[in-house]
PDB file of N, CA and C in Angstrom:
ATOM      1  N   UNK A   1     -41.241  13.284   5.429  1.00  0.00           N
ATOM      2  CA  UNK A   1     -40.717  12.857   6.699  1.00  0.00           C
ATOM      3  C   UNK A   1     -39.781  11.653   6.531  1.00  0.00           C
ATOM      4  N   UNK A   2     -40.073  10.953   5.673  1.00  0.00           N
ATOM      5  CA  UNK A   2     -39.559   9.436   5.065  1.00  0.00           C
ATOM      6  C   UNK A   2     -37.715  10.178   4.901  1.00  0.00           C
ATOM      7  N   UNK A   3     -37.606  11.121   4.124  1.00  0.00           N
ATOM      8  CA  UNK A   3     -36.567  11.665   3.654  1.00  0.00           C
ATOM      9  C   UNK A   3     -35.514  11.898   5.151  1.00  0.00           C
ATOM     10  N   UNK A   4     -35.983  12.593   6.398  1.00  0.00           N
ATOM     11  CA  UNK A   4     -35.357  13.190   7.361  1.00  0.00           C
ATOM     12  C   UNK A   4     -35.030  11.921   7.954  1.00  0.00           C
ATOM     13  N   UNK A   5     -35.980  10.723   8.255  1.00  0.00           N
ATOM     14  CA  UNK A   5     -35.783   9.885   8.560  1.00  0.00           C
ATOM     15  C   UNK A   5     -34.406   8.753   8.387  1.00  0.00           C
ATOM     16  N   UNK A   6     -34.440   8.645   6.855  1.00  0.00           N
ATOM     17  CA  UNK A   6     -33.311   8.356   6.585  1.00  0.00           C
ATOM     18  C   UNK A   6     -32.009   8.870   6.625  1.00  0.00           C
ATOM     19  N   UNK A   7     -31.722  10.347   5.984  1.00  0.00           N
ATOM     20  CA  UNK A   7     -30.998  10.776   6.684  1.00  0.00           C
ATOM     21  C   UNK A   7     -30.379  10.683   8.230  1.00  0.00           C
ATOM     22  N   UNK A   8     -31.438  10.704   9.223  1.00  0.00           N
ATOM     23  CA  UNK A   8     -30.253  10.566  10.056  1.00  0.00           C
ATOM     24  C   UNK A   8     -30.428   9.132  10.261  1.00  0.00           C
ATOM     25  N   UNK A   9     -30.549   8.094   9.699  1.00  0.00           N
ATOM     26  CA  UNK A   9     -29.894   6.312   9.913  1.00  0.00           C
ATOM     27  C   UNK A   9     -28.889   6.470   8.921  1.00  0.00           C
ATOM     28  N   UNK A  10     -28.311   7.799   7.960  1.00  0.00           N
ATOM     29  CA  UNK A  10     -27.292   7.441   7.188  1.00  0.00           C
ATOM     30  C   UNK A  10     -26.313   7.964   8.271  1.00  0.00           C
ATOM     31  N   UNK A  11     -26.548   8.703   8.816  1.00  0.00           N
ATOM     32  CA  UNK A  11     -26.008  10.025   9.528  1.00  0.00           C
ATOM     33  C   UNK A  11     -25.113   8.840  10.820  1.00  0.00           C
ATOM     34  N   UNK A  12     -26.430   7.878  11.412  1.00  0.00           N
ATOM     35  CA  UNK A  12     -25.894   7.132  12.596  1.00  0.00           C
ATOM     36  C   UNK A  12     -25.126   5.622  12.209  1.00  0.00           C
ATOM     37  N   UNK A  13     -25.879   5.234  10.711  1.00  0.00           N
ATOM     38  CA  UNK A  13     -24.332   4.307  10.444  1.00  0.00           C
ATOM     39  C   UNK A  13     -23.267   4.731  10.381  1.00  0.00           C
ATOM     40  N   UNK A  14     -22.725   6.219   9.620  1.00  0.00           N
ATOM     41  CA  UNK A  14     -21.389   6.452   9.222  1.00  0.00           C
ATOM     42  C   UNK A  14     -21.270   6.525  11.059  1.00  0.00           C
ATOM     43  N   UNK A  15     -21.545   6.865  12.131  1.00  0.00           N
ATOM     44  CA  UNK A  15     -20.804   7.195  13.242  1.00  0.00           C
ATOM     45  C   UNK A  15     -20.581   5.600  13.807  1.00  0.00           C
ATOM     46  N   UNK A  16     -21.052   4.914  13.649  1.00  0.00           N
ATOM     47  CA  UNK A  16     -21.066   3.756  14.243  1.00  0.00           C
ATOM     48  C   UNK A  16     -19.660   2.965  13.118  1.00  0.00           C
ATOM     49  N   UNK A  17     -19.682   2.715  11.324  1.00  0.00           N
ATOM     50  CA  UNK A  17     -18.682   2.327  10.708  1.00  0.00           C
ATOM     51  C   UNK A  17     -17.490   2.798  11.212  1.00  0.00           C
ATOM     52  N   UNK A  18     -17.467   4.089  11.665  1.00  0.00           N
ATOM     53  CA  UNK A  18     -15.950   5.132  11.495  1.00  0.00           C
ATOM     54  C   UNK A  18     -14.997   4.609  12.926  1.00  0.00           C
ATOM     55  N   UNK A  19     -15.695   4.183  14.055  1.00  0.00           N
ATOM     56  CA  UNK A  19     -15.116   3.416  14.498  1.00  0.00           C
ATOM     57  C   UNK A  19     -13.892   2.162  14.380  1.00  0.00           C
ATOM     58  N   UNK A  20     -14.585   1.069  13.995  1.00  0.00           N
ATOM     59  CA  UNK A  20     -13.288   0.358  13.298  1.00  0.00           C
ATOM     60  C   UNK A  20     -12.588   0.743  12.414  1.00  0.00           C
ATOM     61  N   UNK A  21     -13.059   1.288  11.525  1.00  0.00           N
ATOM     62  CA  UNK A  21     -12.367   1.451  10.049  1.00  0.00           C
ATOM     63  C   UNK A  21     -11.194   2.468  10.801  1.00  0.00           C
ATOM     64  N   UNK A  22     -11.317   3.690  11.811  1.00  0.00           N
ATOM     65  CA  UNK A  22     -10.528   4.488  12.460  1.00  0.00           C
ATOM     66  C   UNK A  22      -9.429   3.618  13.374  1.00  0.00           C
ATOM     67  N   UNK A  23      -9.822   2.693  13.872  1.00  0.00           N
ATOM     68  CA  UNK A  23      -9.161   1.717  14.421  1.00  0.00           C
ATOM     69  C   UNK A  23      -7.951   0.988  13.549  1.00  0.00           C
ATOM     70  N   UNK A  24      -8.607   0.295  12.284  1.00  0.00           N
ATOM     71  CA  UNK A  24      -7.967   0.146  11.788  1.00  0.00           C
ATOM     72  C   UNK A  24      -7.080   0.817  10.952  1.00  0.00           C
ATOM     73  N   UNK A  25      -7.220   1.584  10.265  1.00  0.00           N
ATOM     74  CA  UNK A  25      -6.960   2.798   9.918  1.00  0.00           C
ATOM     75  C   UNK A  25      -5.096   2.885  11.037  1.00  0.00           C
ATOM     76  N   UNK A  26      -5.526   3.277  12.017  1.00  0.00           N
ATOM     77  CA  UNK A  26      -4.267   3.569  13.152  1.00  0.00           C
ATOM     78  C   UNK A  26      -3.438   2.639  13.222  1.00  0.00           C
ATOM     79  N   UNK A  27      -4.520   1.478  13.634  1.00  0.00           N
ATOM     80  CA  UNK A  27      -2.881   0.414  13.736  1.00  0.00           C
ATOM     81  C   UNK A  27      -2.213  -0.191  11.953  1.00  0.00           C
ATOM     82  N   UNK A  28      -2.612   0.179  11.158  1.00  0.00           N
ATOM     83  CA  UNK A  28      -2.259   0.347   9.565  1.00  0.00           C
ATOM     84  C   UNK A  28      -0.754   1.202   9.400  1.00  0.00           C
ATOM     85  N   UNK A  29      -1.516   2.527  10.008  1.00  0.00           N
ATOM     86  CA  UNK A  29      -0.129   3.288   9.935  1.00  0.00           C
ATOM     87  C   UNK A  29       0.915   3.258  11.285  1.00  0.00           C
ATOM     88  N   UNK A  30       0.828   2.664  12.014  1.00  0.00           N
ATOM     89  CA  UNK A  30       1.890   2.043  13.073  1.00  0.00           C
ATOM     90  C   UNK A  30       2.978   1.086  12.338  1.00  0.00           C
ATOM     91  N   UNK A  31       2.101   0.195  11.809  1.00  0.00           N
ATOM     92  CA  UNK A  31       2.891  -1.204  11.110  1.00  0.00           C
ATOM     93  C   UNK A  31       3.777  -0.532   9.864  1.00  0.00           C
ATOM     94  N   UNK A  32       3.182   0.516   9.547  1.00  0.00           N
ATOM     95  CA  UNK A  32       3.464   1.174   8.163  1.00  0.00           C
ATOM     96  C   UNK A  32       4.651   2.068   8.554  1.00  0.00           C
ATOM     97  N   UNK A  33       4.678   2.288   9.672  1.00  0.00           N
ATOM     98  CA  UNK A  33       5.813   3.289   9.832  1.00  0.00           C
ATOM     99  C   UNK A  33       6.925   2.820  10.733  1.00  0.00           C
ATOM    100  N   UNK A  34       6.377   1.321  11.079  1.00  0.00           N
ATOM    101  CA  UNK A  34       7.254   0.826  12.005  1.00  0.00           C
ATOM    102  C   UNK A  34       8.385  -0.129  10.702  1.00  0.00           C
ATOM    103  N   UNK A  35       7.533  -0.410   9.561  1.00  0.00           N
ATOM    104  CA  UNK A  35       8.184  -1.201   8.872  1.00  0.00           C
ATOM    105  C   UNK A  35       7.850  -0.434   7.187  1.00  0.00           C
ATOM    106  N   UNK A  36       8.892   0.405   6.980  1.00  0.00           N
ATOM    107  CA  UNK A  36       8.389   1.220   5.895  1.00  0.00           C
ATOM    108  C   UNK A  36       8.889   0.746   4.243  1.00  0.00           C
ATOM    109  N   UNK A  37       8.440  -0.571   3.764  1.00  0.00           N
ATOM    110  CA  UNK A  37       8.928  -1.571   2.748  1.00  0.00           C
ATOM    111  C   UNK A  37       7.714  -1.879   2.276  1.00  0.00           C
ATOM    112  N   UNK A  38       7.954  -2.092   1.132  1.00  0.00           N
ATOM    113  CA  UNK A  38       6.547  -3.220   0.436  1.00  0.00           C
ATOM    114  C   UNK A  38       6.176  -4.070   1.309  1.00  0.00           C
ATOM    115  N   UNK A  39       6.877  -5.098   2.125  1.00  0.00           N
ATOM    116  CA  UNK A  39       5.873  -5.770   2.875  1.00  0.00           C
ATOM    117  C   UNK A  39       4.838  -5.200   4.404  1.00  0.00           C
ATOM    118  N   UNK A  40       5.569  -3.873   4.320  1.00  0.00           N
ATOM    119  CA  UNK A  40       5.238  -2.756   5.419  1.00  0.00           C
ATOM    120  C   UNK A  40       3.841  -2.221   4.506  1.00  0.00           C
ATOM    121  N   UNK A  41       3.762  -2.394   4.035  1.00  0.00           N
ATOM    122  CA  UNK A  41       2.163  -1.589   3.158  1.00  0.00           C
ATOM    123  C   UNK A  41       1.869  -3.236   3.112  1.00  0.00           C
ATOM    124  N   UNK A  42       1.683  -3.919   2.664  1.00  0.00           N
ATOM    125  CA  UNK A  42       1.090  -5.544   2.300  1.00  0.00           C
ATOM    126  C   UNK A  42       0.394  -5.328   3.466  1.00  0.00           C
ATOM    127  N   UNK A  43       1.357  -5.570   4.486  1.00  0.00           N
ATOM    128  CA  UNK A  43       1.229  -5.802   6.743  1.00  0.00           C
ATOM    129  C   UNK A  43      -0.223  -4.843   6.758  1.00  0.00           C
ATOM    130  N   UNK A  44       0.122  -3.595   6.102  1.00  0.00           N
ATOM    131  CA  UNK A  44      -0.406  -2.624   6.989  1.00  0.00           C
ATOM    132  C   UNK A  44      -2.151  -3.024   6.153  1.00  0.00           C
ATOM    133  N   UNK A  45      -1.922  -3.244   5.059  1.00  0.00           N
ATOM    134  CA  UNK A  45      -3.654  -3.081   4.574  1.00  0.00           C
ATOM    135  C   UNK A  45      -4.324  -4.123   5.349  1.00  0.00           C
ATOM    136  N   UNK A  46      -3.764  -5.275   5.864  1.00  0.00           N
ATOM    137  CA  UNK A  46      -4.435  -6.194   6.467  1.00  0.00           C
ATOM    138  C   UNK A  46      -5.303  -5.299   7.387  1.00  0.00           C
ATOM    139  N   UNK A  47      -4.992  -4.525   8.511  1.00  0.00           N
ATOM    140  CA  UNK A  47      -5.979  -4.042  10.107  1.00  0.00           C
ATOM    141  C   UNK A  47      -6.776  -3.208   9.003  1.00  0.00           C
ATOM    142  N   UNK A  48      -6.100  -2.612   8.027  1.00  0.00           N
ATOM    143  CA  UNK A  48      -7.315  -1.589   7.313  1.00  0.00           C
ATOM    144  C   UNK A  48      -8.202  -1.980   6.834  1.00  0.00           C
ATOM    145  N   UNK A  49      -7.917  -2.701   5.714  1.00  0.00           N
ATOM    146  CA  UNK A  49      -9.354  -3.526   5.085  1.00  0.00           C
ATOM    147  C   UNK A  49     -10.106  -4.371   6.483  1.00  0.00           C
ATOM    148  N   UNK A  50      -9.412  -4.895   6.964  1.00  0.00           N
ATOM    149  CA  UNK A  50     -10.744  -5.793   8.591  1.00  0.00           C
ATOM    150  C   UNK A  50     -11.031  -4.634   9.047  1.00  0.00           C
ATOM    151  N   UNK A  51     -10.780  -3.391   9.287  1.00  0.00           N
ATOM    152  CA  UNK A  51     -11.690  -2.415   9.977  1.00  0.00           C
ATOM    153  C   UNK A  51     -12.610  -1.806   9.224  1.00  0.00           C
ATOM    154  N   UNK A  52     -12.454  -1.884   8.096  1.00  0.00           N
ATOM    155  CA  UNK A  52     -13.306  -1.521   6.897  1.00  0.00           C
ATOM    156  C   UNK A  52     -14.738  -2.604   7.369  1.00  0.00           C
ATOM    157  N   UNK A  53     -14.113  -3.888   6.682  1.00  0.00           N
ATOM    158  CA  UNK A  53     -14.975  -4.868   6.581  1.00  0.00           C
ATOM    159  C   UNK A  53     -15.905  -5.090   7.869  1.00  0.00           C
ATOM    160  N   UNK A  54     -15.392  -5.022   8.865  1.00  0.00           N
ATOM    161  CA  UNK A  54     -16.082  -5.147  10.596  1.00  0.00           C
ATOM    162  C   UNK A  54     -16.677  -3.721  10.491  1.00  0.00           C
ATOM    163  N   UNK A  55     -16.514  -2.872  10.019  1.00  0.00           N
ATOM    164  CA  UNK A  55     -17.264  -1.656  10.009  1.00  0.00           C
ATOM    165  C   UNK A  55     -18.431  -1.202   9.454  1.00  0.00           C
ATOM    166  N   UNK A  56     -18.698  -2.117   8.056  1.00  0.00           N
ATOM    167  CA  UNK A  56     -19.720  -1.948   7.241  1.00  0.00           C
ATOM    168  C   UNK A  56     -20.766  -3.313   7.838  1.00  0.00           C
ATOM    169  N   UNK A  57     -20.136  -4.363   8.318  1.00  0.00           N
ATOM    170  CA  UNK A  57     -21.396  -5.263   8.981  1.00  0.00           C
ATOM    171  C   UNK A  57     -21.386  -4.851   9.629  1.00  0.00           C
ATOM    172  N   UNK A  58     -20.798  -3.774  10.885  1.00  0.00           N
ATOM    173  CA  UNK A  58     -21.627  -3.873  12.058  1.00  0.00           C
ATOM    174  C   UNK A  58     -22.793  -2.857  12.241  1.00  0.00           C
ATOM    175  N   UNK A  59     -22.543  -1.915  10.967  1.00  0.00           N
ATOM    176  CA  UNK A  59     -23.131  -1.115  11.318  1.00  0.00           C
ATOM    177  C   UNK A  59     -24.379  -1.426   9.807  1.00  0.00           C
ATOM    178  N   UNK A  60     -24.559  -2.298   9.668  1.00  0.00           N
ATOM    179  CA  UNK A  60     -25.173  -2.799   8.598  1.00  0.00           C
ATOM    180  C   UNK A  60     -26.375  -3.702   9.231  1.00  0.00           C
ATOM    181  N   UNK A  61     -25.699  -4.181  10.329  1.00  0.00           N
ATOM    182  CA  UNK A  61     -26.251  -4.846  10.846  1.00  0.00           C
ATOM    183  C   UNK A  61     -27.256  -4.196  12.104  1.00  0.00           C
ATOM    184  N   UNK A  62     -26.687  -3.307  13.044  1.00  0.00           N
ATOM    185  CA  UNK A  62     -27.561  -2.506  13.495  1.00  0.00           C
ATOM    186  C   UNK A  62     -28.517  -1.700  13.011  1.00  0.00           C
ATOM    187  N   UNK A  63     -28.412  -1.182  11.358  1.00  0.00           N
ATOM    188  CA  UNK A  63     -29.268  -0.146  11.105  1.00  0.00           C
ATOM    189  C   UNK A  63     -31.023  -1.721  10.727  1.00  0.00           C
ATOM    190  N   UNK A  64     -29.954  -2.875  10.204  1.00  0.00           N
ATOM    191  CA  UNK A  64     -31.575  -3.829  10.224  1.00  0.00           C
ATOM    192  C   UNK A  64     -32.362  -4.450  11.466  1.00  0.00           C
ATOM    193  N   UNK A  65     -31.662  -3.907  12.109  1.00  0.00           N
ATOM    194  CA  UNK A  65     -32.739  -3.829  13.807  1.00  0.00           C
ATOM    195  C   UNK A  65     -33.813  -3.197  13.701  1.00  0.00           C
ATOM    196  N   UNK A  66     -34.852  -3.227  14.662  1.00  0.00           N
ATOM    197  CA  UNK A  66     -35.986  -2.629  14.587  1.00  0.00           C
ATOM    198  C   UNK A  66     -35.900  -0.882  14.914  1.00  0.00           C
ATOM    199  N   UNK A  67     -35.140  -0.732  15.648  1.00  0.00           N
ATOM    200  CA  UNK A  67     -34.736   0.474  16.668  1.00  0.00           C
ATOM    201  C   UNK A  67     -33.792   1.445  15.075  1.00  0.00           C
ATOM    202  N   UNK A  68     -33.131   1.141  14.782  1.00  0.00           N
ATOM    203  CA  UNK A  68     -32.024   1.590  13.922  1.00  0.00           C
ATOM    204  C   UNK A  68     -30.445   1.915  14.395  1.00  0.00           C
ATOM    205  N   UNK A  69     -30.319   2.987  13.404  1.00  0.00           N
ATOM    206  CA  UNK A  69     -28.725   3.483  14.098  1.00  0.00           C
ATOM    207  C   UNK A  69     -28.894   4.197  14.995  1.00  0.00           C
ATOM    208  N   UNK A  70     -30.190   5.222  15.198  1.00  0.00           N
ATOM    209  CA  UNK A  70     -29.504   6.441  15.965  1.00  0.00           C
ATOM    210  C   UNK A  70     -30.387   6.369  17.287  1.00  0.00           C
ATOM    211  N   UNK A  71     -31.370   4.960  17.360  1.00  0.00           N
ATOM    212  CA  UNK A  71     -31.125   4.527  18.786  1.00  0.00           C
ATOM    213  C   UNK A  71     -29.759   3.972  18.687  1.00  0.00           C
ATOM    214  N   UNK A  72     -29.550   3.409  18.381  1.00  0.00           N
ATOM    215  CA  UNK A  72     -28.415   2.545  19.142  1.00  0.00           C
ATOM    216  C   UNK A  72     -27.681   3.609  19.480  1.00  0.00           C
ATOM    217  N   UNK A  73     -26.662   4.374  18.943  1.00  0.00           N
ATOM    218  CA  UNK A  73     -25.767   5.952  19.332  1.00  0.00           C
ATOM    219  C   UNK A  73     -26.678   6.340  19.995  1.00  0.00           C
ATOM    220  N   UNK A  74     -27.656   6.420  20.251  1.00  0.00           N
ATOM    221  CA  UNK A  74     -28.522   7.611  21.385  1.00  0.00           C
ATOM    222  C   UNK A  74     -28.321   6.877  22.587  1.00  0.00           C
ATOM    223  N   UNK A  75     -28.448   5.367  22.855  1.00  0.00           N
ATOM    224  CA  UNK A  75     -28.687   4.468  24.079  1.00  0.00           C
ATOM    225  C   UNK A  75     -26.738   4.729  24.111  1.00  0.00           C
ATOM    226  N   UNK A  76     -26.092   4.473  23.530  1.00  0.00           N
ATOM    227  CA  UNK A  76     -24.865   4.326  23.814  1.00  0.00           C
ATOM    228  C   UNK A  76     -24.161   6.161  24.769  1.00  0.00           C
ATOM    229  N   UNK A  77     -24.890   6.960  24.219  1.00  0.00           N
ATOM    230  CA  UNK A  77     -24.635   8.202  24.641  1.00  0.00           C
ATOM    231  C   UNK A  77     -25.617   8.849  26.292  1.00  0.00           C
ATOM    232  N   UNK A  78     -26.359   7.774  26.400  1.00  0.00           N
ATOM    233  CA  UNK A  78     -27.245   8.005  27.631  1.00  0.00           C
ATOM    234  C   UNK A  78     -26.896   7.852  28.687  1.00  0.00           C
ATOM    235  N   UNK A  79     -27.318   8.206  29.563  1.00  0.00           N
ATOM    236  CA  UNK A  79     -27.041   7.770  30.933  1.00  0.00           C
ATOM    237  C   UNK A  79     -27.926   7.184  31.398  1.00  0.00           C
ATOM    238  N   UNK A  80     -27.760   5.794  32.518  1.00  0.00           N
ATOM    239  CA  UNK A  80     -28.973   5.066  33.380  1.00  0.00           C
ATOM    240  C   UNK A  80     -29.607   6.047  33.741  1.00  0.00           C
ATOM    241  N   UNK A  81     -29.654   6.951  34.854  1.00  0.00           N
ATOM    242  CA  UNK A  81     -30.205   7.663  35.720  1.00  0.00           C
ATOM    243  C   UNK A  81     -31.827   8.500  34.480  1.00  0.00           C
ATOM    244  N   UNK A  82     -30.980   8.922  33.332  1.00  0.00           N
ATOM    245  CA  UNK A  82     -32.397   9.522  32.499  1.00  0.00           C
ATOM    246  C   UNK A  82     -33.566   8.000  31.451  1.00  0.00           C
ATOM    247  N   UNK A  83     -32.779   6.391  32.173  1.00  0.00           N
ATOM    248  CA  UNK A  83     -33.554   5.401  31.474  1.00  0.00           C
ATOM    249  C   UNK A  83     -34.788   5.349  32.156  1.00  0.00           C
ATOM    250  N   UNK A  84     -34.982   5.681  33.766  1.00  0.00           N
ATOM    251  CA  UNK A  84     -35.786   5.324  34.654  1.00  0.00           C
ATOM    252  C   UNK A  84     -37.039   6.388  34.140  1.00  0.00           C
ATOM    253  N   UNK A  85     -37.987   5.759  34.621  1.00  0.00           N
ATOM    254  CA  UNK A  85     -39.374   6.716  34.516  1.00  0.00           C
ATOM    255  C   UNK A  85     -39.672   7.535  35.533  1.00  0.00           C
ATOM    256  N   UNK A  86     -40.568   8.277  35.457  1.00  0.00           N
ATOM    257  CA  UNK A  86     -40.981   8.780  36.879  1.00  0.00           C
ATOM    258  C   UNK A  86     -41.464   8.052  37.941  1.00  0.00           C
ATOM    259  N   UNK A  87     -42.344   7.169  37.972  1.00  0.00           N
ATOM    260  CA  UNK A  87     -42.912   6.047  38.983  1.00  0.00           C
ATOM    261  C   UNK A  87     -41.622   5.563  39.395  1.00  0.00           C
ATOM    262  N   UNK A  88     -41.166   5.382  38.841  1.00  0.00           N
ATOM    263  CA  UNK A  88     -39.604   4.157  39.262  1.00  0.00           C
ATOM    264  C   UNK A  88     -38.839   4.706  40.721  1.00  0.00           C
ATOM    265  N   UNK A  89     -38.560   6.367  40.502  1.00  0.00           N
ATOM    266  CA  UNK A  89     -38.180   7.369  41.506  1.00  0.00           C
ATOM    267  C   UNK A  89     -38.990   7.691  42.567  1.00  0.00           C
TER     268      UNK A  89
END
């Protein structure tokens, strides 16, 4: 069970990293195509590597929560209305 377990906290960091790094990633190749020179690649690795780097703490950092990754993506994918209990209604 230990095995499935982990799997999906590998499963819910990569969805949570791919965020920035995708972020950065985009505005990389904007700068890159807006300015297509050696200092146009220098420019551009800057947003890439910080989306990298903001990508691996944040999601480094959520999986050492108590909850893990795939609460956090599960609460982020929920809706209020299914948080409430039955008594509450």
């Amino acid at each position: 069970m230990k095995f499935y377990e982990t799997f999906f906290e590998v499963i819910g960091w990569c969805k949570i990293a791919i965020s920035p790094i995708l972020i950065g990633t985009i505005l990389a190749a904007i700068i890159y195509w807006s300015l297509p020179t050696a200092t146009g690649i220098i420019l551009a690795c800057m947003p890439a590597v910080a989306g990298i780097i903001i990508g691996i703490k944040w999601a480094n950092n959520i999986w050492k929560t108590k909850e893990g990754t795939i609460h956090y993506v599960s609460r982020i994918s929920s809706h209020p209305e299914l948080d409430q209990k039955e008594e509450e209604k």
